[in-house]
N, C-alpha and C. Protein backbone atom coordinates (compact mmCIF):
# COMPACT_ATOMS: atom_id res chain seq x y z
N UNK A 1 40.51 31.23 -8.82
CA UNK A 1 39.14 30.86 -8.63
C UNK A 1 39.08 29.57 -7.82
N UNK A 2 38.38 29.91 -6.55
CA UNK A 2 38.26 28.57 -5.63
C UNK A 2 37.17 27.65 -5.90
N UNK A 3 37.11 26.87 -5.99
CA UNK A 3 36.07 25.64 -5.76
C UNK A 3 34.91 25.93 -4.67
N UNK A 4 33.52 25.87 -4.54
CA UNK A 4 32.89 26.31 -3.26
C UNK A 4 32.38 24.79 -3.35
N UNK A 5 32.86 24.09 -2.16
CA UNK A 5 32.59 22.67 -2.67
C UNK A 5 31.02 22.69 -1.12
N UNK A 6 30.99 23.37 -0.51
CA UNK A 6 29.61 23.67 0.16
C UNK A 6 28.20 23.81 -0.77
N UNK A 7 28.53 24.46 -1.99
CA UNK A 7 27.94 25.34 -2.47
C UNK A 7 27.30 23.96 -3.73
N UNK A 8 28.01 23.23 -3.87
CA UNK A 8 28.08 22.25 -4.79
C UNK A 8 27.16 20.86 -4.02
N UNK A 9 27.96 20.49 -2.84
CA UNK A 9 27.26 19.42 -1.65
C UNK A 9 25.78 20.07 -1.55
N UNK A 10 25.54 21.18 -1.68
CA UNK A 10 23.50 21.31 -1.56
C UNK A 10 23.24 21.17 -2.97
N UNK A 11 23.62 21.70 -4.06
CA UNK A 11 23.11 21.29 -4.79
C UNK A 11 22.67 20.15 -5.11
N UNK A 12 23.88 19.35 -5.04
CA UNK A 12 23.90 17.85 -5.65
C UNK A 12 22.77 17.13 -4.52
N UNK A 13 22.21 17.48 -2.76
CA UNK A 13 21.62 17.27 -2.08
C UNK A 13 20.04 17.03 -2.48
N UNK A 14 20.12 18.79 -3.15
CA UNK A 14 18.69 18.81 -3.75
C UNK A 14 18.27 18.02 -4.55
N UNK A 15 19.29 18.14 -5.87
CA UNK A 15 18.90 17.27 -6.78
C UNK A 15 18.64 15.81 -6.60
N UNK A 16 19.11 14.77 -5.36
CA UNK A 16 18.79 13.88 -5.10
C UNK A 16 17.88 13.71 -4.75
N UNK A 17 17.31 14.69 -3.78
CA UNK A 17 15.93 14.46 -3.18
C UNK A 17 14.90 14.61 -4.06
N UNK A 18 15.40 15.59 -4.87
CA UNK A 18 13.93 16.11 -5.82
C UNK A 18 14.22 14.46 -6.62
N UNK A 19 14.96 13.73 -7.45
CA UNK A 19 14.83 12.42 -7.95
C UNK A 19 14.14 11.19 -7.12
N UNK A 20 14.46 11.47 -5.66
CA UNK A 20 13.73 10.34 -5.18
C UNK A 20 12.33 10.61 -4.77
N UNK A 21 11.86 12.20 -4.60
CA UNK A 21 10.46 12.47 -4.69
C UNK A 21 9.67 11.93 -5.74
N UNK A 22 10.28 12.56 -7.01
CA UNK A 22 9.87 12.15 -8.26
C UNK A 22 9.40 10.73 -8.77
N UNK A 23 10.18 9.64 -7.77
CA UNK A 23 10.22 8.68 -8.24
C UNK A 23 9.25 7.72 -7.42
N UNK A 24 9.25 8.32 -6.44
CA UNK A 24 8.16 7.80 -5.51
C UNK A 24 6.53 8.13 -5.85
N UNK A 25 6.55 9.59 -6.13
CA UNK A 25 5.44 10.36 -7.08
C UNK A 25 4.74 9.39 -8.39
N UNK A 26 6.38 8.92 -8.96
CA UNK A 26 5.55 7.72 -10.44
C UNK A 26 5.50 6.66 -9.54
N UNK A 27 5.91 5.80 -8.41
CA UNK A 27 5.31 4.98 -8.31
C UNK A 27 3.60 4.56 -7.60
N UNK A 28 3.65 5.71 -6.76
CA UNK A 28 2.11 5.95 -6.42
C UNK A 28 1.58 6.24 -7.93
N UNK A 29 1.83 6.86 -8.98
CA UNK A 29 0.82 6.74 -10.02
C UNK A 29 0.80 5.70 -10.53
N UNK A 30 1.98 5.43 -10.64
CA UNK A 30 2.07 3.91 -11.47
C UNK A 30 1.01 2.40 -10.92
N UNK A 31 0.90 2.77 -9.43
CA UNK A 31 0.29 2.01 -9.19
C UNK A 31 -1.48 2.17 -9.09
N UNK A 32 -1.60 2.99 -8.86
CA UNK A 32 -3.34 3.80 -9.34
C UNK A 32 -3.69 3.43 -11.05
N UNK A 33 -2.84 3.57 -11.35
CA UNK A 33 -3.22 3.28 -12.65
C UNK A 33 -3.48 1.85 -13.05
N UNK A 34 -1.98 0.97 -12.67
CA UNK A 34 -2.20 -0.16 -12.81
C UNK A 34 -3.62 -1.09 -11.71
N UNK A 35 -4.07 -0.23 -10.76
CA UNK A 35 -5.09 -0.92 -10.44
C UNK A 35 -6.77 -0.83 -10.78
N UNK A 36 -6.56 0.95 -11.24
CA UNK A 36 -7.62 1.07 -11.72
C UNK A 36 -8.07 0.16 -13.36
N UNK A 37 -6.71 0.01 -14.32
CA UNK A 37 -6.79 -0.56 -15.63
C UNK A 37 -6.69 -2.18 -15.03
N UNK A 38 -6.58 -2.72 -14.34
CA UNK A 38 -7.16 -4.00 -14.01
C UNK A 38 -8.64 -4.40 -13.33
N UNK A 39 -9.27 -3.03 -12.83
CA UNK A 39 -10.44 -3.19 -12.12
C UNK A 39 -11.44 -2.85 -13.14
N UNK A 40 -11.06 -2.23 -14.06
CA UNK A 40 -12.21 -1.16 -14.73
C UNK A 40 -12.84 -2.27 -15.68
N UNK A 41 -11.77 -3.06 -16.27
CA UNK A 41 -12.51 -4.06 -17.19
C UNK A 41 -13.35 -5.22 -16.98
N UNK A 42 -14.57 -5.24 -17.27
CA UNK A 42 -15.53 -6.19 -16.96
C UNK A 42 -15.74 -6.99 -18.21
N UNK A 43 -15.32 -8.37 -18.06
CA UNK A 43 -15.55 -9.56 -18.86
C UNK A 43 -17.04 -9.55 -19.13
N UNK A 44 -17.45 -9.83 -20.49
CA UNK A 44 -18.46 -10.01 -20.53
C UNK A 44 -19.30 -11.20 -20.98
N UNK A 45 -20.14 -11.50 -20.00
CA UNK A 45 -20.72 -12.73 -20.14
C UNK A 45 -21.58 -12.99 -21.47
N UNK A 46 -21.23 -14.78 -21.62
CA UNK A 46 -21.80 -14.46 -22.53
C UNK A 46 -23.27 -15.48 -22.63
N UNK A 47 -24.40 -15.01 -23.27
CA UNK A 47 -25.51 -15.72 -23.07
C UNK A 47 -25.70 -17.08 -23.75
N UNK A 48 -24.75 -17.77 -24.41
CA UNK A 48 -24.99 -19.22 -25.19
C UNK A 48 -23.68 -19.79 -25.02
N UNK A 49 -23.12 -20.94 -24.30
CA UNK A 49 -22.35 -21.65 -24.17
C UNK A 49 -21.78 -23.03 -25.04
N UNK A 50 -20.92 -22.37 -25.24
CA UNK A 50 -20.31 -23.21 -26.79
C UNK A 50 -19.76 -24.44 -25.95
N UNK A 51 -20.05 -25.39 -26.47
CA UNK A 51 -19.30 -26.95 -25.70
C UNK A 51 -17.78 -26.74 -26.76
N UNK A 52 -17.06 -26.17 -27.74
CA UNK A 52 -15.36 -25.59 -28.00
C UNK A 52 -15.01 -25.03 -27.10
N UNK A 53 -15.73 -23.50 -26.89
CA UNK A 53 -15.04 -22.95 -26.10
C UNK A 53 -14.96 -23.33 -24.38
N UNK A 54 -15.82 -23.98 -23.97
CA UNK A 54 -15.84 -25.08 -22.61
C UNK A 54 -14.91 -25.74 -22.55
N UNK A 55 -14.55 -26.51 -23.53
CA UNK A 55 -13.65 -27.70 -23.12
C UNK A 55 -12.56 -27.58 -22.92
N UNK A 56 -11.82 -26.10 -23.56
CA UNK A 56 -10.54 -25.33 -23.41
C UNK A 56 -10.50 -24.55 -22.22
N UNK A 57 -11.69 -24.52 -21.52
CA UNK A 57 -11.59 -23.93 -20.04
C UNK A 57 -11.01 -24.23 -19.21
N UNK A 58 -10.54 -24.30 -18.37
CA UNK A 58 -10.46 -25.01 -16.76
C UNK A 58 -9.97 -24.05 -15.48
């Protein structure tokens, strides 16, 4: 039984590519996400201003 070392070199080809698709794939999500969960949250103001919580501002 011979070795088909052709047969082996595409495999191992594919499988690289399909990992670096993959990984490129989470980083475009990764980053949609991380911008949408930083944009989405709106601080909310607040209507009476505490001279405590002021002075710890800057």
């Amino acid at each position: 039984m011979e070795i088909n070392w052709v047969i082996i070199g595409i495999v191992i080809a594919v499988v690289i590519v399909l990992i670096v698709l993959t990984n490129r794939k989470n980083q475009k999500e990764k980053k949609k996400l991380t911008d949408v969960l930083n944009n989405d949250f709106k601080k909310a103001e607040k209507e009476r201003v505490d001279a405590e919580d002021s002075a710890n501002e800057k």
